[in-house]
C-alpha atoms as a PDB file:
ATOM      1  CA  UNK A   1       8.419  13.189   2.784  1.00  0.00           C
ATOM      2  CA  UNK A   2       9.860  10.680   4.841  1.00  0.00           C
ATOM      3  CA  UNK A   3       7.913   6.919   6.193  1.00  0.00           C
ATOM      4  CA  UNK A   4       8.252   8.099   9.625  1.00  0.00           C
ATOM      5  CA  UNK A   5       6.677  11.825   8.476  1.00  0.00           C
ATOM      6  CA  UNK A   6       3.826  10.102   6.392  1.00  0.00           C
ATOM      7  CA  UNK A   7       2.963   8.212   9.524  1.00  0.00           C
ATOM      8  CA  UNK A   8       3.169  10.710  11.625  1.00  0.00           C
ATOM      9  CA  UNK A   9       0.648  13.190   9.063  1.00  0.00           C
ATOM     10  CA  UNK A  10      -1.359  10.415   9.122  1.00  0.00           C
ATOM     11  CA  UNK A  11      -1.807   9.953  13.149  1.00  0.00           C
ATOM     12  CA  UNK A  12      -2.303  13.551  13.434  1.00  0.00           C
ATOM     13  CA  UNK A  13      -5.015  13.291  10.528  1.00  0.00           C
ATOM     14  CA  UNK A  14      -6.870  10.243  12.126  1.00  0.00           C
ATOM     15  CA  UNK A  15      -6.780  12.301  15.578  1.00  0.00           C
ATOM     16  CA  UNK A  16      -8.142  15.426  14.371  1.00  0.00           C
ATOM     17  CA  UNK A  17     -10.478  15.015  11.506  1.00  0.00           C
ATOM     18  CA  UNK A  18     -10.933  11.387  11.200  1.00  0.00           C
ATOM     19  CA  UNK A  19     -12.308  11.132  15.491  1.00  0.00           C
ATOM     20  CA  UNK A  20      -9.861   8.168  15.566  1.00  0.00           C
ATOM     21  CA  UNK A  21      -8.950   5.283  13.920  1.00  0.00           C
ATOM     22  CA  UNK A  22     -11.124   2.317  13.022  1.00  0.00           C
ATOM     23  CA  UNK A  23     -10.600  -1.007  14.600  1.00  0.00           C
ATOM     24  CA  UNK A  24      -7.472  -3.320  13.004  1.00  0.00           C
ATOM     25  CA  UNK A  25      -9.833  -5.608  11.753  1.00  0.00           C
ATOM     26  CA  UNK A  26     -11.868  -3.048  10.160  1.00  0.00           C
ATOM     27  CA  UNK A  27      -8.958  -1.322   8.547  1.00  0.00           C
ATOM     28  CA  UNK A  28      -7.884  -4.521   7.167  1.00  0.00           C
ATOM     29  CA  UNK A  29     -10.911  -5.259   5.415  1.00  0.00           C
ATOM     30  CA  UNK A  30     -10.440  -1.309   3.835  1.00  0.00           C
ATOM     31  CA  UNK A  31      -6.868  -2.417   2.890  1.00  0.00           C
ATOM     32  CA  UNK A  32      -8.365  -5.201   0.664  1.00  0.00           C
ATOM     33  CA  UNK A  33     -10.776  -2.884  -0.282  1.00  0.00           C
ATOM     34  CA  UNK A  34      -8.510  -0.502  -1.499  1.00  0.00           C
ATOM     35  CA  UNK A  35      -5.825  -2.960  -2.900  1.00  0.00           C
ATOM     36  CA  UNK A  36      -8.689  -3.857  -4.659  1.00  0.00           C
ATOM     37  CA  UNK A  37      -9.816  -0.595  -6.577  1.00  0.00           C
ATOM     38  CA  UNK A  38      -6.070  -0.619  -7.462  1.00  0.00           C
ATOM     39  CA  UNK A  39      -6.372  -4.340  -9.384  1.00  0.00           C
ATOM     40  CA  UNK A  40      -9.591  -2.790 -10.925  1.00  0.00           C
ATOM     41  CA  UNK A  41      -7.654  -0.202 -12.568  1.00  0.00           C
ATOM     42  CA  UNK A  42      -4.837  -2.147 -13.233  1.00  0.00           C
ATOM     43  CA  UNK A  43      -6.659  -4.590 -14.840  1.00  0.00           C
ATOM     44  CA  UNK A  44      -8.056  -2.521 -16.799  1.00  0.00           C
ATOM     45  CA  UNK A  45      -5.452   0.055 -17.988  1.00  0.00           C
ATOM     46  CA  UNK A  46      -2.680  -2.756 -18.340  1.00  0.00           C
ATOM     47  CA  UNK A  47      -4.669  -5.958 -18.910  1.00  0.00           C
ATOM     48  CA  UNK A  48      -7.163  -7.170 -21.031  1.00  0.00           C
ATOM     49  CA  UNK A  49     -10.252  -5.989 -19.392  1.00  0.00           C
ATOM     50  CA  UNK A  50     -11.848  -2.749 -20.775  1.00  0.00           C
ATOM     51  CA  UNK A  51     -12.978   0.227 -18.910  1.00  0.00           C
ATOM     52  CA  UNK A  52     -16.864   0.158 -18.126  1.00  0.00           C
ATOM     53  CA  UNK A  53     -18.884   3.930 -18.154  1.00  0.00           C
ATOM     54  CA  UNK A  54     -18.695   4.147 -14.715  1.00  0.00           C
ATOM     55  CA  UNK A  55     -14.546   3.563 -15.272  1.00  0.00           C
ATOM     56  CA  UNK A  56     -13.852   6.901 -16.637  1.00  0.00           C
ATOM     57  CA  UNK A  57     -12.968   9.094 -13.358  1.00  0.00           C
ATOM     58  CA  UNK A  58     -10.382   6.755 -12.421  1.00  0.00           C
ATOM     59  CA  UNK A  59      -7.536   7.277 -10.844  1.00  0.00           C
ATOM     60  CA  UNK A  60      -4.256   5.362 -10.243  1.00  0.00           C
ATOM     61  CA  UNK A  61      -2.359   7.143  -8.190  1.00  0.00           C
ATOM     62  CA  UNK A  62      -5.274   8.048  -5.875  1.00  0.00           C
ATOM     63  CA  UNK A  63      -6.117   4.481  -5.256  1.00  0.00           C
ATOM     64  CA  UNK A  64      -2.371   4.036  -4.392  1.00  0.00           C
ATOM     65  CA  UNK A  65      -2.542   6.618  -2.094  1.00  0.00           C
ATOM     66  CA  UNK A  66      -5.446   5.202  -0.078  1.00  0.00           C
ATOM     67  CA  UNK A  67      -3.662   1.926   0.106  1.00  0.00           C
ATOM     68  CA  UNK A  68      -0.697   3.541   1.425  1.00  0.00           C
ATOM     69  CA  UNK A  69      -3.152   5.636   4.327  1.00  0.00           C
ATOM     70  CA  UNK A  70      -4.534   2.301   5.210  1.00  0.00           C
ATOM     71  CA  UNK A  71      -0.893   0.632   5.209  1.00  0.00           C
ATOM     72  CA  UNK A  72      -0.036   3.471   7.369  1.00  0.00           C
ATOM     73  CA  UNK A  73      -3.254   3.150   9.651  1.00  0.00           C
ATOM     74  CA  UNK A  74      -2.482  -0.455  10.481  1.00  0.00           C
ATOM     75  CA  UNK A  75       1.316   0.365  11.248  1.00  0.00           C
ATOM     76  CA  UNK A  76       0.359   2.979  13.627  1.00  0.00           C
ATOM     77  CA  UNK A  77      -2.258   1.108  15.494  1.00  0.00           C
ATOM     78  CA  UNK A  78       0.107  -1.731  15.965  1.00  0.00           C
ATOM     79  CA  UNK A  79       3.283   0.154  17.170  1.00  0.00           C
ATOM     80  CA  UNK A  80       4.960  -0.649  13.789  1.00  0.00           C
ATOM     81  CA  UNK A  81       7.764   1.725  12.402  1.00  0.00           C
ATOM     82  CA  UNK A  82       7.873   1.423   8.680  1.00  0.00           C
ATOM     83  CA  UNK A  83      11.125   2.757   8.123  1.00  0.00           C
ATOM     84  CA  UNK A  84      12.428  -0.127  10.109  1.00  0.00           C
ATOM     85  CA  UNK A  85      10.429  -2.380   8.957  1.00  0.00           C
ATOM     86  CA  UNK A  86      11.048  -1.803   4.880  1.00  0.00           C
ATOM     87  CA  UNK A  87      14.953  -1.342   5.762  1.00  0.00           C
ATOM     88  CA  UNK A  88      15.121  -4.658   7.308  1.00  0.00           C
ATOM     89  CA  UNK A  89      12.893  -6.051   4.904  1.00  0.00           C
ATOM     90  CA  UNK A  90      15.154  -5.053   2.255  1.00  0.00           C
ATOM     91  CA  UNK A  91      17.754  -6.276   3.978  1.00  0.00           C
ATOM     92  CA  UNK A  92      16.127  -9.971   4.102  1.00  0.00           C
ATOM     93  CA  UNK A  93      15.438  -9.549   0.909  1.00  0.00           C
ATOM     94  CA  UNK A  94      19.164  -8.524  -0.333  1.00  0.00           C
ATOM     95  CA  UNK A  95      20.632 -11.819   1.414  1.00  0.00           C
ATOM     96  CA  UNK A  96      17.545 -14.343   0.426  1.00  0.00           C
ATOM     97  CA  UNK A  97      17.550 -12.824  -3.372  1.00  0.00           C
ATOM     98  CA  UNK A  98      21.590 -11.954  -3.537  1.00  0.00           C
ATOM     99  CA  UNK A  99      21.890 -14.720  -6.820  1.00  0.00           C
ATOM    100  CA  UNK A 100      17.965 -15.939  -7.075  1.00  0.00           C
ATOM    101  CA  UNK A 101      16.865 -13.167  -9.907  1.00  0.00           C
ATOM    102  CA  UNK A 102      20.148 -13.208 -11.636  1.00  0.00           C
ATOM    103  CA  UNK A 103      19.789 -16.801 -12.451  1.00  0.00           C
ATOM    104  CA  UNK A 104      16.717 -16.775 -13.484  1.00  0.00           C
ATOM    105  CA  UNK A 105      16.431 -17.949 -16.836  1.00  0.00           C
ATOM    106  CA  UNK A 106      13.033 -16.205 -17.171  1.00  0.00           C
ATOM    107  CA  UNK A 107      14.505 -12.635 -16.729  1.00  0.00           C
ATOM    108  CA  UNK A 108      16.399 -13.023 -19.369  1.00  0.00           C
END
């Protein structure tokens, strides 16, 4: 599926089932929410923290997705195209970084 697909399933989603979508405040907060479950997990499959009971129905990819719905939400609501906006971020990023990780002695 393409960016401009996803954000497109996603309008038609919020339009039909979802009423419409939540204020841009609101749906930031969700996005931290979310980002959140994801550093749960993370934390907790990858880092030193253990999983609690209530831990056990996790799931990482899920959590991802509802970041990436939220993501989408906001980009929508503000009139931002994601496919533009991640090629000319990698582009900023492919100038700014051309040498920077290369000489980095700690990725070594």
């Amino acid at each position: 599926m393409k960016i401009s697909e996803a954000q497109q399933l996603v309008d038609n989603w919020i339009k039909t089932t979802g009423i419409r979508y939540f204020n841009e405040l609101t749906n930031t907060a969700i996005l931290m929410e979310e980002v959140g479950e994801v550093a749960r997990i993370m934390a907790r499959q990858y880092g030193e923290q253990s999983f609690k009971k209530s831990d056990t129905e996790v799931n990482l990819a899920d959590e991802m997705a509802d970041v990436l719905f939220v993501l989408i939400c906001l980009a929508n609501q503000t009139g931002i195209d994601l496919t533009e906006a991640l090629e000319n971020n990698m582009q900023k990023k492919s100038i700014r970084d051309a040498e920077r990780h290369k000489n980095n002695e700690k990725l070594k």
